[in-house]
PDB file of N, CA and C in Angstrom:
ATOM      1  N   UNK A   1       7.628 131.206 157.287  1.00  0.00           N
ATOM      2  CA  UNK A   1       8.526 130.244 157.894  1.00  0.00           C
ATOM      3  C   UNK A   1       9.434 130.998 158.863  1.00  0.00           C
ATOM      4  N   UNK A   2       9.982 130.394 159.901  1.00  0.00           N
ATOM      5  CA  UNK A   2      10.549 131.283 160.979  1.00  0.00           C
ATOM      6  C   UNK A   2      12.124 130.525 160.674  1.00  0.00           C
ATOM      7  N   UNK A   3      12.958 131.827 161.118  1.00  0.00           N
ATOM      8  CA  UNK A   3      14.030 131.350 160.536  1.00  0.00           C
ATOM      9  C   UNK A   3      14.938 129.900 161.310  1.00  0.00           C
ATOM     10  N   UNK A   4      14.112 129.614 162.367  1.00  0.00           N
ATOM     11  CA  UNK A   4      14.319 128.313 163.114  1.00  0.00           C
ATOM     12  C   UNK A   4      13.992 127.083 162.698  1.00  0.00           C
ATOM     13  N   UNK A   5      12.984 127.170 161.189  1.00  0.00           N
ATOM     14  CA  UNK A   5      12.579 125.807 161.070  1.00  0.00           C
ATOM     15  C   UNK A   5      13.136 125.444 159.350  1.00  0.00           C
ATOM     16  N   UNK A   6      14.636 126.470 159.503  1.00  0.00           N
ATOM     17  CA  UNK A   6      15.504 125.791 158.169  1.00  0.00           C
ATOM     18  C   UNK A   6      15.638 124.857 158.267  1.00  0.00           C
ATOM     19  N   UNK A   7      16.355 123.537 157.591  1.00  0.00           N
ATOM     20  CA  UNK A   7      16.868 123.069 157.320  1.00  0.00           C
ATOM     21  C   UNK A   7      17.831 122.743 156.524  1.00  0.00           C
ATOM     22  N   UNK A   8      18.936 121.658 157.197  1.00  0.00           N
ATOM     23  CA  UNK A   8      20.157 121.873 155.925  1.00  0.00           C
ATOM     24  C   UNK A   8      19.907 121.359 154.573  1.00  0.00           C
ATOM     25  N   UNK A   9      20.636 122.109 153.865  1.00  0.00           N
ATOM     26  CA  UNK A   9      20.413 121.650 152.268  1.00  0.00           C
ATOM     27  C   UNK A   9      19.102 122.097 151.508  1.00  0.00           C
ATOM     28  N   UNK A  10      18.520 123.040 152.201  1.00  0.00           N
ATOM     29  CA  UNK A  10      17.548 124.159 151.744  1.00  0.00           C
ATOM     30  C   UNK A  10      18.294 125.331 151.341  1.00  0.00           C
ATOM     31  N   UNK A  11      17.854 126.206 149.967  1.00  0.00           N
ATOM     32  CA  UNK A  11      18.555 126.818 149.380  1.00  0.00           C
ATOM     33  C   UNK A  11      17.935 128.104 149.243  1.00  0.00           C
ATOM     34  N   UNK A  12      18.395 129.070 148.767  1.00  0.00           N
ATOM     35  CA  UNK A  12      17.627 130.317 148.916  1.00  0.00           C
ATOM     36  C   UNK A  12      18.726 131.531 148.389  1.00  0.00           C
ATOM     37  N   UNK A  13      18.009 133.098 148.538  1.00  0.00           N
ATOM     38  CA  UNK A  13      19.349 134.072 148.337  1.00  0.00           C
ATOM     39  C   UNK A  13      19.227 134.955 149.479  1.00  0.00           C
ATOM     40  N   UNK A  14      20.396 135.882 149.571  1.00  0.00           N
ATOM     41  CA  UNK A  14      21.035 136.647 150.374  1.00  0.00           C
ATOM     42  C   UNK A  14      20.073 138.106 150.058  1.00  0.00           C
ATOM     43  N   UNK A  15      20.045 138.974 150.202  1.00  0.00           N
ATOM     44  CA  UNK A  15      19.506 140.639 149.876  1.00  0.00           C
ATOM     45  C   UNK A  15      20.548 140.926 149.258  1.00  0.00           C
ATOM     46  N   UNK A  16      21.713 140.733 149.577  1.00  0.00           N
ATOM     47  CA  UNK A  16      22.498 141.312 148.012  1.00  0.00           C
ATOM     48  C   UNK A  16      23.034 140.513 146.743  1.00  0.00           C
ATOM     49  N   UNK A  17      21.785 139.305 146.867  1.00  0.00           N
ATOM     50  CA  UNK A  17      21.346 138.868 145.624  1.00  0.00           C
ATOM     51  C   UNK A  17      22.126 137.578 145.206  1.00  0.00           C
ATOM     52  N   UNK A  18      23.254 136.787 146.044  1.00  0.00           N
ATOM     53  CA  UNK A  18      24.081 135.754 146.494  1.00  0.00           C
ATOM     54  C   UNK A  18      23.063 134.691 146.587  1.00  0.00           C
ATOM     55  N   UNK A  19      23.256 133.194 145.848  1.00  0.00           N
ATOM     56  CA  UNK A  19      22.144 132.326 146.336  1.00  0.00           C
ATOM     57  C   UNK A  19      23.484 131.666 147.443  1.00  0.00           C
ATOM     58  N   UNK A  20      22.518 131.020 148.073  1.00  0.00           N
ATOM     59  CA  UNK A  20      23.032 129.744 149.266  1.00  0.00           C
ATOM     60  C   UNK A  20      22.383 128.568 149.470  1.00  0.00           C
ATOM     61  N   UNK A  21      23.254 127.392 150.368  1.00  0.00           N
ATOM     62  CA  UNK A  21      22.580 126.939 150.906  1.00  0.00           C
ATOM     63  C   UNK A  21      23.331 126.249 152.737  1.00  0.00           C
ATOM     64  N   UNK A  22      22.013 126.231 153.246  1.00  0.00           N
ATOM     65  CA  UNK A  22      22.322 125.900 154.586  1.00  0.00           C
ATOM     66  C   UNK A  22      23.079 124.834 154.845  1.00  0.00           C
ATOM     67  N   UNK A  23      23.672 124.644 155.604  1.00  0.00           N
ATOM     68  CA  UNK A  23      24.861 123.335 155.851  1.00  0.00           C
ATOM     69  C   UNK A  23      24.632 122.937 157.415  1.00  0.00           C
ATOM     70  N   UNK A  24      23.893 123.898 158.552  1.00  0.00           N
ATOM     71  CA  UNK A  24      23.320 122.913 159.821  1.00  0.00           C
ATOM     72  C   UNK A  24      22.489 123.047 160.057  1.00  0.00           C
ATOM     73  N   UNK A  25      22.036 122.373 160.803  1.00  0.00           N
ATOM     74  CA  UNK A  25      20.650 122.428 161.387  1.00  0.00           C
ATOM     75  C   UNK A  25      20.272 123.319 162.740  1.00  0.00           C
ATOM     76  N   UNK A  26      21.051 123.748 163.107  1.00  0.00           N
ATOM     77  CA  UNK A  26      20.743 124.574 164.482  1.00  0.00           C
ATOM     78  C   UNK A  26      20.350 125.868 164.293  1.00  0.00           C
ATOM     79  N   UNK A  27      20.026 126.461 165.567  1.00  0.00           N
ATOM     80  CA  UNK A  27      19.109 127.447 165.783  1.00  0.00           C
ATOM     81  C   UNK A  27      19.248 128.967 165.680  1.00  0.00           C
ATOM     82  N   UNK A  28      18.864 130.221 165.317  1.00  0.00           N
ATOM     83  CA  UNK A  28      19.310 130.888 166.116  1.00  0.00           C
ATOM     84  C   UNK A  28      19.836 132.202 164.556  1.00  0.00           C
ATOM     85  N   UNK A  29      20.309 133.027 164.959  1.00  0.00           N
ATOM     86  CA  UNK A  29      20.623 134.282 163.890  1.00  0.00           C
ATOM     87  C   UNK A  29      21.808 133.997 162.922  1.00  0.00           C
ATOM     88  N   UNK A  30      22.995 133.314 163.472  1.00  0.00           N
ATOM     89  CA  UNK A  30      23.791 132.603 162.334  1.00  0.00           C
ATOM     90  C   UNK A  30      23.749 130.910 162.064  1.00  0.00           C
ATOM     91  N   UNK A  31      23.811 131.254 160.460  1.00  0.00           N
ATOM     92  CA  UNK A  31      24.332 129.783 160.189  1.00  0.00           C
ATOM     93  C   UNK A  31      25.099 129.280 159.473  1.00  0.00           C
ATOM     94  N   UNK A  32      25.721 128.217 159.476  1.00  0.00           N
ATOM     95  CA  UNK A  32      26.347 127.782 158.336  1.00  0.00           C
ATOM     96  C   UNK A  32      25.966 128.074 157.233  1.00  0.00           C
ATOM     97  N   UNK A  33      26.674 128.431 156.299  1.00  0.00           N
ATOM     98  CA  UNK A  33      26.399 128.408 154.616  1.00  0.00           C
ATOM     99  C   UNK A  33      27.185 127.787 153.745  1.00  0.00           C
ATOM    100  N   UNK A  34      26.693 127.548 152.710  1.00  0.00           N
ATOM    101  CA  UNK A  34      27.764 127.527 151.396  1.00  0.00           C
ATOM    102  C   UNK A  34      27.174 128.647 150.473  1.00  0.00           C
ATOM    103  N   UNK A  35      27.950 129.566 150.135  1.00  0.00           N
ATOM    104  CA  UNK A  35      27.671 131.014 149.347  1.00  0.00           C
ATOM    105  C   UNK A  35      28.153 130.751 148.300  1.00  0.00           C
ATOM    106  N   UNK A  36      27.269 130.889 147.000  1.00  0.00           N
ATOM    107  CA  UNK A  36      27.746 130.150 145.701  1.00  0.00           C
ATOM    108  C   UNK A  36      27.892 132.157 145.045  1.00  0.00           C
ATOM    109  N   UNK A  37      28.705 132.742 145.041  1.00  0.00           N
ATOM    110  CA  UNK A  37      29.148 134.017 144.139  1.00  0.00           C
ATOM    111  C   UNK A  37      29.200 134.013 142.988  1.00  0.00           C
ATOM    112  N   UNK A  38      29.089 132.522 141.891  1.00  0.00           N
ATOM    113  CA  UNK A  38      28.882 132.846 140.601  1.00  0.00           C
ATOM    114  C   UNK A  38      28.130 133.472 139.926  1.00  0.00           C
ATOM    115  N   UNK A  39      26.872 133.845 140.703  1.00  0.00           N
ATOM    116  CA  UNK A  39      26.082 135.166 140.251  1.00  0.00           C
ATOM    117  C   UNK A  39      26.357 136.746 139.925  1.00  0.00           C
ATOM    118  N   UNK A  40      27.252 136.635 140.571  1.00  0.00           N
ATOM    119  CA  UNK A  40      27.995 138.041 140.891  1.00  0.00           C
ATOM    120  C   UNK A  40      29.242 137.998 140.398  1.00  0.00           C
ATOM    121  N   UNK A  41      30.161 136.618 140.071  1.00  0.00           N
ATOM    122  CA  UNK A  41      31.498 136.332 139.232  1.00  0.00           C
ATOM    123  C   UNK A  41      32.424 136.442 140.211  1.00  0.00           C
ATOM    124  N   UNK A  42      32.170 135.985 142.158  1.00  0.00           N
ATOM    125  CA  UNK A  42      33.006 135.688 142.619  1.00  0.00           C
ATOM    126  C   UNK A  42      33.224 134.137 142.492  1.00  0.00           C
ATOM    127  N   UNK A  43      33.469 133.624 143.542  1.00  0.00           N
ATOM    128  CA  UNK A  43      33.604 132.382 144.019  1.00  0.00           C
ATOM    129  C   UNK A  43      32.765 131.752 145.068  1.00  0.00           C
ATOM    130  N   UNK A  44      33.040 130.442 145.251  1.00  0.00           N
ATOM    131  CA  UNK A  44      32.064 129.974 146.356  1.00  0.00           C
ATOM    132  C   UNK A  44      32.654 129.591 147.671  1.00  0.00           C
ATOM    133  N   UNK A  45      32.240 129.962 148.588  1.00  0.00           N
ATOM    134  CA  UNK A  45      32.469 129.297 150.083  1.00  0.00           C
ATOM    135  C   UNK A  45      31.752 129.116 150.535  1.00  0.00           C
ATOM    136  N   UNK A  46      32.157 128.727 151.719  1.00  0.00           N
ATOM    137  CA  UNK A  46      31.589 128.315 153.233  1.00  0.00           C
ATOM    138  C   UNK A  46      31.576 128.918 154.158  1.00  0.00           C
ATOM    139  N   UNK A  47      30.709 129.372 154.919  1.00  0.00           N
ATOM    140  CA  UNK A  47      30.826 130.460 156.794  1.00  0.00           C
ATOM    141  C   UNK A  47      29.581 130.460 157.025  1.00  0.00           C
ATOM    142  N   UNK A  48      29.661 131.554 158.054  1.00  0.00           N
ATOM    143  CA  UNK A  48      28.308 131.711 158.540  1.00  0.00           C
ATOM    144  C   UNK A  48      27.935 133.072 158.140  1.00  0.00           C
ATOM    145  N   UNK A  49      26.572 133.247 157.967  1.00  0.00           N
ATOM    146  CA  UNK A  49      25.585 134.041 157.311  1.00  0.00           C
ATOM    147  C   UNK A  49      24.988 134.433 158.639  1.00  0.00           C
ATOM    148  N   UNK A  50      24.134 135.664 158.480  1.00  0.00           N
ATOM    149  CA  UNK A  50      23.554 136.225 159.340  1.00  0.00           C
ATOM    150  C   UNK A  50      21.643 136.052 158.726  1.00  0.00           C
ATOM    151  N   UNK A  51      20.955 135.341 159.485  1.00  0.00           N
ATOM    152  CA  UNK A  51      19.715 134.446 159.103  1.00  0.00           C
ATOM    153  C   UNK A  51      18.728 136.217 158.133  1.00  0.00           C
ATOM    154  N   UNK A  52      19.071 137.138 159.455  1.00  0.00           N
ATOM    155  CA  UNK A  52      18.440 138.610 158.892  1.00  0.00           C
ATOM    156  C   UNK A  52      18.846 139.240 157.619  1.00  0.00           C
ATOM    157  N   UNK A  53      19.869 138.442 156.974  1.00  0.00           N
ATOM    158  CA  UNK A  53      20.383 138.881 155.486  1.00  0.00           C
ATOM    159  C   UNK A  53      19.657 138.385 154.153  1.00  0.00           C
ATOM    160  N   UNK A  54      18.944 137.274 154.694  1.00  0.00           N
ATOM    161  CA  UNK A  54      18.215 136.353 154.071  1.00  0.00           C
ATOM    162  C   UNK A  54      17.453 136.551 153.354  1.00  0.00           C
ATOM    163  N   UNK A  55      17.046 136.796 151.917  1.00  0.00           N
ATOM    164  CA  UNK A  55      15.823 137.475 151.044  1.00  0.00           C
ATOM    165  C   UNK A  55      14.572 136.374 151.384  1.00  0.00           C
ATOM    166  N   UNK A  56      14.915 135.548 151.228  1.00  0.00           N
ATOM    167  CA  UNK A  56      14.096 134.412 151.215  1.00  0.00           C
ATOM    168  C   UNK A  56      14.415 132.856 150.832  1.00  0.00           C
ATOM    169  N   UNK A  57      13.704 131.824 150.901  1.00  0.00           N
ATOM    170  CA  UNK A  57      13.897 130.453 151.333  1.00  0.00           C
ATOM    171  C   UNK A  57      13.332 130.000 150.116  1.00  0.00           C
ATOM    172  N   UNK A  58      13.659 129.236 149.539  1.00  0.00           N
ATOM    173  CA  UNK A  58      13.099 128.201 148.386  1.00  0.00           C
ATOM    174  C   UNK A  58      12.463 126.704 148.605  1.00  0.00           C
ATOM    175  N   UNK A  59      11.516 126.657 148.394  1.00  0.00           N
ATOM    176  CA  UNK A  59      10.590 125.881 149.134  1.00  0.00           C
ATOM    177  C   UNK A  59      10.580 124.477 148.542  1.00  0.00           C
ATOM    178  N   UNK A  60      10.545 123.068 148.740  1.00  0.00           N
ATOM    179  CA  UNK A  60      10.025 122.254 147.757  1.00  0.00           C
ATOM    180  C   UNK A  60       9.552 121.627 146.970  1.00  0.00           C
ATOM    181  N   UNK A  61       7.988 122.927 146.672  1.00  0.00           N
ATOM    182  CA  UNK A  61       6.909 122.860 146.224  1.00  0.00           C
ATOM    183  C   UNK A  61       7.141 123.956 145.094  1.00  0.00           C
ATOM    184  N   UNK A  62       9.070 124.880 145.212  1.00  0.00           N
ATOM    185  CA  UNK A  62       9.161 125.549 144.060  1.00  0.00           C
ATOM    186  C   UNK A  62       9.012 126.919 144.406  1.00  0.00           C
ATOM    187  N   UNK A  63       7.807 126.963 145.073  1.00  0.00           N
ATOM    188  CA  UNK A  63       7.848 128.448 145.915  1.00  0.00           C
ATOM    189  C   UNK A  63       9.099 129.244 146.324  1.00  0.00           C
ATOM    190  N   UNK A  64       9.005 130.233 146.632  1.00  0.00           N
ATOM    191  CA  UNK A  64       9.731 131.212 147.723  1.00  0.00           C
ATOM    192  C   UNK A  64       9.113 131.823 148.798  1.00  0.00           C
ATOM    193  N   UNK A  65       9.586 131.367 149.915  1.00  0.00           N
ATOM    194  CA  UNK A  65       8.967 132.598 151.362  1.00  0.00           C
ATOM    195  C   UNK A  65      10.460 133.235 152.011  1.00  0.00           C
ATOM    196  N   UNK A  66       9.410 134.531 152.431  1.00  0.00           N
ATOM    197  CA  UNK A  66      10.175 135.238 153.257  1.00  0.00           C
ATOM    198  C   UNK A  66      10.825 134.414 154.956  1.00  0.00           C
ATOM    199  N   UNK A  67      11.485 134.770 155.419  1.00  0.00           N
ATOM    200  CA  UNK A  67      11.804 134.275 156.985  1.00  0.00           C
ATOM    201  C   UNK A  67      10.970 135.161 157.875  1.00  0.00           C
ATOM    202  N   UNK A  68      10.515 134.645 158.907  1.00  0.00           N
ATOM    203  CA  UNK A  68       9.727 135.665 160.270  1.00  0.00           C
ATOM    204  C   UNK A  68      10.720 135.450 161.264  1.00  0.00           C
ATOM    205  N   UNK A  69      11.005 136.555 162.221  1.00  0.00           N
ATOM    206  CA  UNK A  69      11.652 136.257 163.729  1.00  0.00           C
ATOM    207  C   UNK A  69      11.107 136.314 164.550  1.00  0.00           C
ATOM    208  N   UNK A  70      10.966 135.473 165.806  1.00  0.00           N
ATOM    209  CA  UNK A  70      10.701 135.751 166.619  1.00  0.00           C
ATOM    210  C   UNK A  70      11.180 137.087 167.774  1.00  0.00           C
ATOM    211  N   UNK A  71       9.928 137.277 168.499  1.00  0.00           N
ATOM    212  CA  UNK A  71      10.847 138.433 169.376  1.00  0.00           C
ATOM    213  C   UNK A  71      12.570 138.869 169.513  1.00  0.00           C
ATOM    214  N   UNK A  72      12.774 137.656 170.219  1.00  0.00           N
ATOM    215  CA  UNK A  72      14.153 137.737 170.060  1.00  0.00           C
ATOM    216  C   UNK A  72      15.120 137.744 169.809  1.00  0.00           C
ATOM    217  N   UNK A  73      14.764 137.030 168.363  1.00  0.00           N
ATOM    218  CA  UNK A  73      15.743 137.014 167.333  1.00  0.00           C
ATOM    219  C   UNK A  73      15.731 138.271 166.784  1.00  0.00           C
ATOM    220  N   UNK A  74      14.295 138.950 166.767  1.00  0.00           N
ATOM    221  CA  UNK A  74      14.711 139.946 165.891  1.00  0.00           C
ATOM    222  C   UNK A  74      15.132 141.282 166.762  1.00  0.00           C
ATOM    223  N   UNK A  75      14.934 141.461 168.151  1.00  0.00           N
ATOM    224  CA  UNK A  75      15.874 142.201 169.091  1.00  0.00           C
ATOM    225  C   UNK A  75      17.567 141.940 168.620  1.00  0.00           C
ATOM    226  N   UNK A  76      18.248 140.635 168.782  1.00  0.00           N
ATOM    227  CA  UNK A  76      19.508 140.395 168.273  1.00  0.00           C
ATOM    228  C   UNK A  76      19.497 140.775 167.146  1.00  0.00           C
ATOM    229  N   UNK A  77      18.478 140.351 165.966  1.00  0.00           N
ATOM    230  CA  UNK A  77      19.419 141.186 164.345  1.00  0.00           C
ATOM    231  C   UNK A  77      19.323 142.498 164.266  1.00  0.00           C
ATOM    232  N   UNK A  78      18.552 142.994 165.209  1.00  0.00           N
ATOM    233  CA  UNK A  78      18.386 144.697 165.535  1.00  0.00           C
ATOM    234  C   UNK A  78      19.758 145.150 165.978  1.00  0.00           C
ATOM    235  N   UNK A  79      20.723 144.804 167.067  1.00  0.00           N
ATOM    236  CA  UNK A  79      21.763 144.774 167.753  1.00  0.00           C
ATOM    237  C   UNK A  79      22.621 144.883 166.797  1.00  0.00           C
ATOM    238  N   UNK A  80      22.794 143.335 166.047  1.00  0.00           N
ATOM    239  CA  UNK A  80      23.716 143.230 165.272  1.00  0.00           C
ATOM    240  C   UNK A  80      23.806 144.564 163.951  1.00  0.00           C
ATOM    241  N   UNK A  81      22.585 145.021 163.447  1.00  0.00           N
ATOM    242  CA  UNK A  81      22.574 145.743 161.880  1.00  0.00           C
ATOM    243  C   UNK A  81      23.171 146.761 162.535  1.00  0.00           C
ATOM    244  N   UNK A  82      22.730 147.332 164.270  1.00  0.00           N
ATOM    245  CA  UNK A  82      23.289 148.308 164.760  1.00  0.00           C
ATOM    246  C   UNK A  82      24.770 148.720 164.527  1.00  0.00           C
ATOM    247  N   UNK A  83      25.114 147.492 165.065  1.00  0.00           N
ATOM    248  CA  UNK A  83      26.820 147.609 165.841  1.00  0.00           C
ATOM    249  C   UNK A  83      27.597 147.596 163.921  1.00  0.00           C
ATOM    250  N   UNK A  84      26.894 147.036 163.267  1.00  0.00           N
ATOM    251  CA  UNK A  84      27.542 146.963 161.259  1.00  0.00           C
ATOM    252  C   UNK A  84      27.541 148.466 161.052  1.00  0.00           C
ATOM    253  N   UNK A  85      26.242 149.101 161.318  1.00  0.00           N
ATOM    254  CA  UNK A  85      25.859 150.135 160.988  1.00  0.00           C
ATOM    255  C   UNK A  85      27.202 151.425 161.559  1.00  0.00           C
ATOM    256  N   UNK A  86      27.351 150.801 162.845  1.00  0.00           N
ATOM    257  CA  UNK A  86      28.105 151.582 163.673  1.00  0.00           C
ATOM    258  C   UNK A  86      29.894 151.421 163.280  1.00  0.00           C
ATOM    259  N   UNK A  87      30.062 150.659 162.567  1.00  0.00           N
ATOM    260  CA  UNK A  87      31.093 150.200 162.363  1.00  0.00           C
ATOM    261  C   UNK A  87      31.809 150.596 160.953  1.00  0.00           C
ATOM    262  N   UNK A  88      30.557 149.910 159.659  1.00  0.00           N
ATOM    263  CA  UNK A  88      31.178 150.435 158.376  1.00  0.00           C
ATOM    264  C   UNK A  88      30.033 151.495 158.211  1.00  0.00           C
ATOM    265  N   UNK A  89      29.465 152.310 158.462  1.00  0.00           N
ATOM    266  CA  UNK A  89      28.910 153.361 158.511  1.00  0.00           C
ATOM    267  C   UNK A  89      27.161 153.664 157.466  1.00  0.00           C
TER     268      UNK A  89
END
């Protein structure tokens, strides 16, 4: 599944193991979330997520898939892990 053909209110987890779920429908490397932390014994909010953080998507057939990027998305989450990388080290 490419990370363009989420939809909201599809649920899934983060790579550091956070489930979510999507809250818009639009396109592109961030999105809305709701980040449920009771896994981990924080709390829950709302923001935007970075689509490349994404372990995978929970399907409605029960499944799990990974996300694919296109070229250019995955040039931008390349950029972005950069400039994190460059930042908190």
């Amino acid at each position: 599944m490419y990370q363009n053909d989420m939809r909201k209110g599809q649920t899934g987890k983060l790579k550091d193991g956070v489930r979510f779920r999507i809250e818009d429908n639009k396109k592109g490397n961030i999105r809305m979330a709701t980040v449920y932390g009771a896994d981990v014994g924080l709390f829950t909010e709302m923001g935007s997520i970075y689509t490349s953080e994404i372990a995978w998507i929970d399907m409605p057939d029960g499944t799990r898939q990974r996300l694919e990027q296109n070229p250019r998305q995955a040039k931008q989450a390349k950029k972005t892990a950069d400039l994190m990388k460059g930042i908190f080290g």
